[in-house]
Every structure is written in C-alpha cells, then in structure tokens.
Protein backbone atom coordinates (compact mmCIF):
# COMPACT_ATOMS: atom_id res chain seq x y z
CA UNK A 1 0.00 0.00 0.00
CA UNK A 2 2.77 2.54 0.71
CA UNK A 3 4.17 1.59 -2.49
CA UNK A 4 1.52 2.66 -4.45
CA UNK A 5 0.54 5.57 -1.69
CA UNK A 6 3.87 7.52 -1.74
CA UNK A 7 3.77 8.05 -5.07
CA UNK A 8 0.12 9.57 -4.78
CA UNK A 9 0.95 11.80 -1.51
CA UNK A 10 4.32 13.39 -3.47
CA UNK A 11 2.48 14.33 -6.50
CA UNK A 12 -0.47 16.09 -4.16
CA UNK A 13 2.21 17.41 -2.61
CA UNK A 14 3.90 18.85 -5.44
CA UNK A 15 0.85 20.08 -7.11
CA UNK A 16 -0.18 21.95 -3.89
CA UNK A 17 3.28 23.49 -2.66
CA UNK A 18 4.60 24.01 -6.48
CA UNK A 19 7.49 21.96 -6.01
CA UNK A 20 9.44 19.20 -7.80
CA UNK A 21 7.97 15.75 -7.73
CA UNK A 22 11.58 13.57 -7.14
CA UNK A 23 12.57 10.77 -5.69
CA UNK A 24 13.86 13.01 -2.62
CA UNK A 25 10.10 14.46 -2.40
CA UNK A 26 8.94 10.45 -2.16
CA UNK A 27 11.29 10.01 0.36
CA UNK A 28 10.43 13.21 2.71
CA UNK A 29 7.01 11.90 2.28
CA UNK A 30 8.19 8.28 3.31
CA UNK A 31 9.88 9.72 6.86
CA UNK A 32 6.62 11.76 7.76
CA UNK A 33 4.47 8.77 7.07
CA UNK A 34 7.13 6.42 9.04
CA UNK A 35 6.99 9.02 12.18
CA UNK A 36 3.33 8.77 11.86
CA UNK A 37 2.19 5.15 11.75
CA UNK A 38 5.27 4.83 13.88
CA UNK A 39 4.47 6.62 16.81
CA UNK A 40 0.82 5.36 16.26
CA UNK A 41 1.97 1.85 16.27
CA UNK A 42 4.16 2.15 19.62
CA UNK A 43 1.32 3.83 21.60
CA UNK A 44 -1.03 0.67 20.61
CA UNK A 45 -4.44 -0.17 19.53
CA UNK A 46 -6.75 2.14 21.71
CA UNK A 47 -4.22 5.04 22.37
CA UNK A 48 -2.75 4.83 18.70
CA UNK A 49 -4.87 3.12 15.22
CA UNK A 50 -7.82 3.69 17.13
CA UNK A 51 -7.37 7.48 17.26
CA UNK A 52 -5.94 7.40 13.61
CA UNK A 53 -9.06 5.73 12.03
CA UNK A 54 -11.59 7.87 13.66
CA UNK A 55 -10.14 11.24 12.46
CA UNK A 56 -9.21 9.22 9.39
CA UNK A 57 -13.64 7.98 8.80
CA UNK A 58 -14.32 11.83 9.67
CA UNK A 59 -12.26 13.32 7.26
CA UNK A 60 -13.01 10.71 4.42
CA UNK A 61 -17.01 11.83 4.77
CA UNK A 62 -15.99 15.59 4.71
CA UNK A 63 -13.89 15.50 1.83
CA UNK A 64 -15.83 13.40 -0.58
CA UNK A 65 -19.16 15.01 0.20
CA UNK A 66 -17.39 18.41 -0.34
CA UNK A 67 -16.70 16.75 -4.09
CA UNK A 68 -20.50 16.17 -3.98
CA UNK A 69 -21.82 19.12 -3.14
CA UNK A 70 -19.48 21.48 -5.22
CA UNK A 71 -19.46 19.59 -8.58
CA UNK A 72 -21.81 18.01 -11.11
CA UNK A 73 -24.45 16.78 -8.67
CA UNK A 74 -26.66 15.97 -10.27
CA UNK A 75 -24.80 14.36 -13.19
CA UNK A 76 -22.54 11.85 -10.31
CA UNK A 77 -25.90 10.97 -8.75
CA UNK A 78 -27.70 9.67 -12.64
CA UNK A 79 -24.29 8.13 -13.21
CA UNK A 80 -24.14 5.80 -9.97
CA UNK A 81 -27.47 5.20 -10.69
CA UNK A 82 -26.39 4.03 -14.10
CA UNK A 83 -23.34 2.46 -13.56
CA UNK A 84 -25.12 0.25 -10.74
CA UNK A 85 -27.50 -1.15 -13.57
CA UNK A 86 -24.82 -1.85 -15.72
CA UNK A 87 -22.31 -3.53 -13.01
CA UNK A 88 -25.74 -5.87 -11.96
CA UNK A 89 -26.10 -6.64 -15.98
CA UNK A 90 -23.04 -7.25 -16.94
CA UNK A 91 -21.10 -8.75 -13.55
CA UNK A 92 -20.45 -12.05 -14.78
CA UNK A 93 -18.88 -10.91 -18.23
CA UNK A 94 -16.83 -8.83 -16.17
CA UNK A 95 -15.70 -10.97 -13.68
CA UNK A 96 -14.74 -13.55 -16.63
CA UNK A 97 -13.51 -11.08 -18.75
CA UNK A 98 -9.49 -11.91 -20.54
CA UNK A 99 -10.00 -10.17 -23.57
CA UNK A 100 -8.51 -12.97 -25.69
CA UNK A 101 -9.14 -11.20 -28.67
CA UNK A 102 -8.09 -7.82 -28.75
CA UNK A 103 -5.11 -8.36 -26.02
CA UNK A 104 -5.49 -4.77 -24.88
CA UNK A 105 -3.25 -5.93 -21.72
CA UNK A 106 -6.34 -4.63 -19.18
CA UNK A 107 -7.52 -7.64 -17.62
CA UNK A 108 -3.55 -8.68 -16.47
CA UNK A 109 -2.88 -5.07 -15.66
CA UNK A 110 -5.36 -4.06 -13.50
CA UNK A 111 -7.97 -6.99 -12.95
CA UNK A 112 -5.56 -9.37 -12.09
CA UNK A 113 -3.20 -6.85 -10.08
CA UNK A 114 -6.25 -6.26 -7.69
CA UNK A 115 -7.56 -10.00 -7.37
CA UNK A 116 -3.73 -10.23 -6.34
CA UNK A 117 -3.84 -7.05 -4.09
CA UNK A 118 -6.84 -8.24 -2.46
CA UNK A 119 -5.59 -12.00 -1.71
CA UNK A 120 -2.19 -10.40 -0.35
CA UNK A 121 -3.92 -8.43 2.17
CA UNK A 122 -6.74 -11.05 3.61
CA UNK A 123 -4.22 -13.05 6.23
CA UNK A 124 -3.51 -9.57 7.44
CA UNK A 125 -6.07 -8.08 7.68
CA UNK A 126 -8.52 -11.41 8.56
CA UNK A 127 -6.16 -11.56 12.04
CA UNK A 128 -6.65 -7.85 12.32
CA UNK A 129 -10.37 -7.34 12.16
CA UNK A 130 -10.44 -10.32 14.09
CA UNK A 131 -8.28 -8.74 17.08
CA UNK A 132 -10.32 -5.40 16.81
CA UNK A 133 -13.64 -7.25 16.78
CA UNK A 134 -13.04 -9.53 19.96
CA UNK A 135 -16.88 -10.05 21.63
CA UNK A 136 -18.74 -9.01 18.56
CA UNK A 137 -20.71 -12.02 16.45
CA UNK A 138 -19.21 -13.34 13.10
CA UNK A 139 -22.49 -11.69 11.22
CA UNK A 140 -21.23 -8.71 12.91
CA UNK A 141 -17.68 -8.50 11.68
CA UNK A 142 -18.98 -9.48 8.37
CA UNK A 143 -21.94 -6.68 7.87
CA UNK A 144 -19.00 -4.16 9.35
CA UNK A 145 -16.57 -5.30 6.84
CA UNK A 146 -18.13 -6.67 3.71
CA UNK A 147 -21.13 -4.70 4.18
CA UNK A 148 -20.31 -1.38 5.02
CA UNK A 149 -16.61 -1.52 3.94
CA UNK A 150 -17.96 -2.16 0.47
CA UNK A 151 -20.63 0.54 0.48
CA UNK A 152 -18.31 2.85 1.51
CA UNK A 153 -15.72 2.29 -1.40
CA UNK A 154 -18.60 2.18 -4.02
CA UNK A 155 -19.79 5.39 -2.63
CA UNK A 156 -16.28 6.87 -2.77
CA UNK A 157 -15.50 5.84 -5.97
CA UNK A 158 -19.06 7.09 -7.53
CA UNK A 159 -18.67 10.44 -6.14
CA UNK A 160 -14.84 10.49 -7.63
CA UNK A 161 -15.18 8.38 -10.94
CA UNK A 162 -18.20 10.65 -11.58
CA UNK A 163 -16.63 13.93 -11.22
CA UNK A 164 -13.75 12.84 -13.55
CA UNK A 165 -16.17 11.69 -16.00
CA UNK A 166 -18.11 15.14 -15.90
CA UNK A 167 -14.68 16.87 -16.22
CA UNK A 168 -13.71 14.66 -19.65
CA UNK A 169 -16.96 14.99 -21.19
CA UNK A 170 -16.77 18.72 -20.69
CA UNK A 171 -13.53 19.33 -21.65
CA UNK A 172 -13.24 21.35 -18.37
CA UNK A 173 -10.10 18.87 -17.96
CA UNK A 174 -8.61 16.26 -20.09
CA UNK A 175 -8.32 13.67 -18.02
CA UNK A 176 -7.65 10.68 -20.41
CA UNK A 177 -4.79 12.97 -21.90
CA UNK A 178 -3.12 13.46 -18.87
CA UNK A 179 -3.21 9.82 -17.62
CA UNK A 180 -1.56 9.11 -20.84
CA UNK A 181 1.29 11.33 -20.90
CA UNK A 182 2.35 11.47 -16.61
CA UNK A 183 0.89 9.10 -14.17
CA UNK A 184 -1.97 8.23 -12.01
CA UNK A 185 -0.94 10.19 -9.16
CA UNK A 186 0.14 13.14 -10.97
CA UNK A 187 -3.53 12.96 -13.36
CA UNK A 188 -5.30 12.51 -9.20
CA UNK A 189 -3.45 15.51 -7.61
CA UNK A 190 -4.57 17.57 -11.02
CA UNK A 191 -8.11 16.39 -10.89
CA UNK A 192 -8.39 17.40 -7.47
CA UNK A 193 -6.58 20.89 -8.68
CA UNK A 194 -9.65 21.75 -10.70
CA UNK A 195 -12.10 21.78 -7.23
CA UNK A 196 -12.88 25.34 -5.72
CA UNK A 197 -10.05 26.46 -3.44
CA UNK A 198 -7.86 23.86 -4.58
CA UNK A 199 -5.05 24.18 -2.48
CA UNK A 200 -6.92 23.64 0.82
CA UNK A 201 -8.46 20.63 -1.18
CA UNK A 202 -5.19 19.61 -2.08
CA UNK A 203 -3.35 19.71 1.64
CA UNK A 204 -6.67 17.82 3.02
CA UNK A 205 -6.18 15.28 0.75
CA UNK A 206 -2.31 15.23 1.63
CA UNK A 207 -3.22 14.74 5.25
CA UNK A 208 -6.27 11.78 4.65
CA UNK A 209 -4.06 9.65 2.95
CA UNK A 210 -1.01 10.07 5.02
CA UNK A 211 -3.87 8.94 7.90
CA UNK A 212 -5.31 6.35 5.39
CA UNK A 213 -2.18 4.43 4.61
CA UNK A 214 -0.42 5.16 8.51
CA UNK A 215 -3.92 3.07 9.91
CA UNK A 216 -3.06 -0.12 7.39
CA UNK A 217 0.68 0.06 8.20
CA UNK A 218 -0.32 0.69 11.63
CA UNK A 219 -2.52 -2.74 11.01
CA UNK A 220 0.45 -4.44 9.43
CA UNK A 221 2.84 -3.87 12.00
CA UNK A 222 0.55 -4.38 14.61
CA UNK A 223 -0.29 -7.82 13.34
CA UNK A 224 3.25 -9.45 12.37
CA UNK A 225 4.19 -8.49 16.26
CA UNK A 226 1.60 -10.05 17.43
CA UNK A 227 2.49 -13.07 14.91
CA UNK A 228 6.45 -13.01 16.51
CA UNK A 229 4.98 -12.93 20.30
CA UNK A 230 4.54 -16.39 21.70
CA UNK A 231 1.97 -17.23 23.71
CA UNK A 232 0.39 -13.91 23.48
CA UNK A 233 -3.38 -13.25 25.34
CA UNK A 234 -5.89 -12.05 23.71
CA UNK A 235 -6.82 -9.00 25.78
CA UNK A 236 -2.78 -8.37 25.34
CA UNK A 237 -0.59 -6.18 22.90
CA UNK A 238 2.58 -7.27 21.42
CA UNK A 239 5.72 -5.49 22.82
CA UNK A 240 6.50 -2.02 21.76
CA UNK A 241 9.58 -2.79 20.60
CA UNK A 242 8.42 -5.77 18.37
CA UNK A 243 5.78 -3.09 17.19
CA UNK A 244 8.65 -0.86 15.90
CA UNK A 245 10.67 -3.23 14.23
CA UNK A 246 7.98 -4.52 12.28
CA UNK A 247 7.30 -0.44 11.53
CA UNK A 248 10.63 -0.01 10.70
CA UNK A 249 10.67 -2.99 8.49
CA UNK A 250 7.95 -1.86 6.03
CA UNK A 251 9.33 1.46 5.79
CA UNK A 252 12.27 -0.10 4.30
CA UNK A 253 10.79 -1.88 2.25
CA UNK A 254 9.05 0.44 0.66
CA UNK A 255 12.06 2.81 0.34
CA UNK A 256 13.37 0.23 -1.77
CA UNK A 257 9.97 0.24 -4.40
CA UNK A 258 9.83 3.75 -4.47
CA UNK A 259 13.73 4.17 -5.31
CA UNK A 260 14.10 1.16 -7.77
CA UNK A 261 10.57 2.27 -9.78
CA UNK A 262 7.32 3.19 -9.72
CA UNK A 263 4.01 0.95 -10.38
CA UNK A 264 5.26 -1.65 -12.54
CA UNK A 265 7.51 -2.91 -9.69
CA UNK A 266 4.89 -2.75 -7.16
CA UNK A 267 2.20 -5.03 -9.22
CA UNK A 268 4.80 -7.29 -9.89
CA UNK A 269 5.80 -7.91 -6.21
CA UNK A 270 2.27 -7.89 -5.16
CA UNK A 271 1.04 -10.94 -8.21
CA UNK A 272 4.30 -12.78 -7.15
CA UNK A 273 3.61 -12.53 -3.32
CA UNK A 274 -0.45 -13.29 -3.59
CA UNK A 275 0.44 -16.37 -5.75
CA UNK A 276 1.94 -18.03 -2.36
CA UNK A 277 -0.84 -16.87 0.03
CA UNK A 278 -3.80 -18.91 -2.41
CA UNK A 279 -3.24 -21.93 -0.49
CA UNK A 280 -2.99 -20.54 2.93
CA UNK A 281 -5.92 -18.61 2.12
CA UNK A 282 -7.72 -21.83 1.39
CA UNK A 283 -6.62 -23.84 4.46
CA UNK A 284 -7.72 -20.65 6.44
CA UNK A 285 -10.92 -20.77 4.89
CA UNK A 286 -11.98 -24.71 4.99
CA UNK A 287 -9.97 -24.75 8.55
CA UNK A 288 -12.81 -21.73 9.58
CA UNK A 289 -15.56 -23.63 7.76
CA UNK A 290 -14.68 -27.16 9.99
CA UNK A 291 -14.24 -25.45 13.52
CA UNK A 292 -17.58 -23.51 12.99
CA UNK A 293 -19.05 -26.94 12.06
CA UNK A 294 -17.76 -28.57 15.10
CA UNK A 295 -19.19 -25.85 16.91
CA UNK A 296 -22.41 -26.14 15.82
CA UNK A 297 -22.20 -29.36 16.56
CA UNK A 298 -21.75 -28.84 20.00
CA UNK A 299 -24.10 -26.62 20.35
C-alpha cells in the first residue's frame, strides 16, 4: 500500500506546494508517514490506530461530500445510478472477462493486479479485524466489513469516478490525456486541482491519505508483532519494541519500491507474493468452515 501511496501523496504534494515531484520528495514523504504510523503503532491499539481511524472515517465523509456538493451533482448521482444497472447486468462478463481477442493488456494489468492485491492483504487483515472485533458475532464482523466496507468504497469511488467523467466529457479537464502522458498520481493531484479552493483541497487530501495508509501500516505492523509474540493473550498487545521493528521494516521496504521504480515494480511484487498466500488462504478458509461446524455441533 505505501508503495503505491507515496507516489500519490508526493504528486499532491507537489501540485499543492509548487514543487518538484523527485525521488527526494517520495522520500520526505516516506519519513513523515514512518513518524506517523510509527508513533501510532508504539502507543497501541486504543491510544494509537484507534485514534488514527476515527479522524481518518471523519475526514473521508468531509472530503468526498465536499466533491459532492461542489461539482456536477446531479450528473454523479444519474451516473451511480447508471453504472449500478450496468455492473448488476453485466457482472459475470466482467468478472470472466481476458480479452482474448483484442489483447489490450487490461484484464492482467489491472484486474488481475487487484484479485492479487486483495488475496495479499486477507491473512492480514482477517487476524486484524479479528483482534479489533473480539466479543462481537461473526455476522457482525462481516456486515461491518463486507457490508459497510464495500458501500463505503462504491460510494467513494461514484462520487470520484463521476466527477472525472463530468470533467472529460466537458472538456473542463482532459483527463484521459493526462493519464496518458504522466501518471496516475500526478492525473489525481490535477483532478483534485480543478475543485474550488484547490489548495486547501489539495493539503486535506495530503493529510487523509497520510492517515489512510499510517492506519493499514499501523494494522500491518501491529499484526506481524503479534504473529512473533509467543503465547500472546488475547486481551494483550505485542511489545512495543516488536511493534517498531515490524514499523521499521515496512518502511524499508518500501524505500526500496519507491527508489528502484514506480508501479510496474509494485504489481509485480504484489502478483508474485499473492500467488503463495492462495493456499494458505484456502486452508484458512476450509480450517474456519470445519471449527464452525464442530461448533455447531456442540451446540
């Protein structure tokens, strides 16, 4: 996640401050985010994520209901509408889609890269929601994650997706022209340029992401120290120490992505990692499927 989220926070940050978007400007970006999910991490789950996530949930509602309000309302609301009646029409052609034919590259690029993203992030964050979700029911955790998780994203990326679309068809912003000749993050940071006092918009962005990807590393690190602590309680946190490490560790790592290249690398480490986790994933899920059955059982 950092590796694809430095690269997003240095070009908002270059678009709002007017500076250079380097490699040094990735790196600055990489030390604020590593004091942040850092000194989250070492003051725990209550005193630390917690605090992070609720800000984060706040901020996340302002911002994209600000994009709501001050663009094409009307014209984002008829096209969720819309693109919900298309997604329900054509969901199985989309979900089997290779593109056999014309070999435009999409489905391996992007389909696949998320399928891959996903599956690399479910031990993780399974153990994590898990931990956070101690005394609630399993159809609990699962409305509050699948349920609402998944409204949430559809409803963020309606409100955005729509008000890119509006700017295209408008010519207000070309936004397929600028994808084609920079970057994602750099055709983001100058869609967000064309909102009303876009450099407020800008920094408010810069700061929800930096809060966005601190609570998953904050997650991550969280979770492989409590992975390296034997015969750790429940109601218990893993060592602070451990908790660094582990902080310390992913920063590294994703020093190295954003020095040795930019997206290219990242997919490719993320389809090569996810292609290992398919069969843990599996023996997670049958080994959850038997002890429920056992339980039931009992009961």
């Amino acid at each position: 996640s950092l590796g694809l989220g430095v690269p997003l926070v240095s070009a908002l940050t270059a678009e709002c401050f007017e500076v250079e978007n380097t490699v040094t400007t990735k790196l600055i970006v990489l030390a604020i985010w590593a004091a942040m999910f850092g000194t989250s991490t070492y003051r725990g789950l209550t005193r630390g994520i917690k605090v992070l996530a609720d800000i984060n949930i706040g901020l996340a509602i302002g911002c994209i209901f600000f994009v709501l309000l001050v663009g094409p309302t009307v014209f984002i609301l008829d096209m969720t509408v819309n693109s919900i009646g298309l997604l329900v029409d054509n969901f199985f052609r989309m979900s089997l889609w290779l593109d056999p034919i014309a070999n435009s590259g999409f489905p391996e690029t992007w389909t696949v890269f998320y399928w891959a993203w996903w599956l690399a992030y479910a031990p993780m964050m399974g153990l994590f929601f898990g931990r956070i979700s101690r005394g609630r029911t399993i159809r609990q955790l699962l409305i509050g994650v699948i349920g609402w998780g998944t409204a949430g994203t559809a409803f963020f990326m309606a409100i955005a997706n729509g008000y890119s679309l509006h700017l295209e068809l408008t010519g207000a912003f070309p936004v397929v022209e600028t994808l084609n000749n920079t970057d994602m993050s750099v055709m983001v940071a100058k869609i967000l340029a064309q909102l009303p006092g876009e450099k407020i918009i800008l920094f408010v962005f810069i700061v929800l992401c930096l809060i966005f990807y601190a609570t998953s590393m904050d997650s991550a690190a969280y979770i492989l120290a409590s992975i390296c602590t034997g015969d750790l309680k429940s109601s218990e946190e893993p060592a602070r120490y451990n908790r660094i490490l582990w902080a310390l560790a992913l920063v590294a790592i994703t020093a190295g992505l954003v020095v040795s290249g930019g997206l290219d690398t990242v997919k490719s480490i993320t389809v090569l990692s996810s292609v290992a986790l398919i069969p843990i994933c599996t023996m997670m899920a049958v080994s959850i499927y038997r002890w429920l059955r056992r339980r039931e059982s009992v009961s």
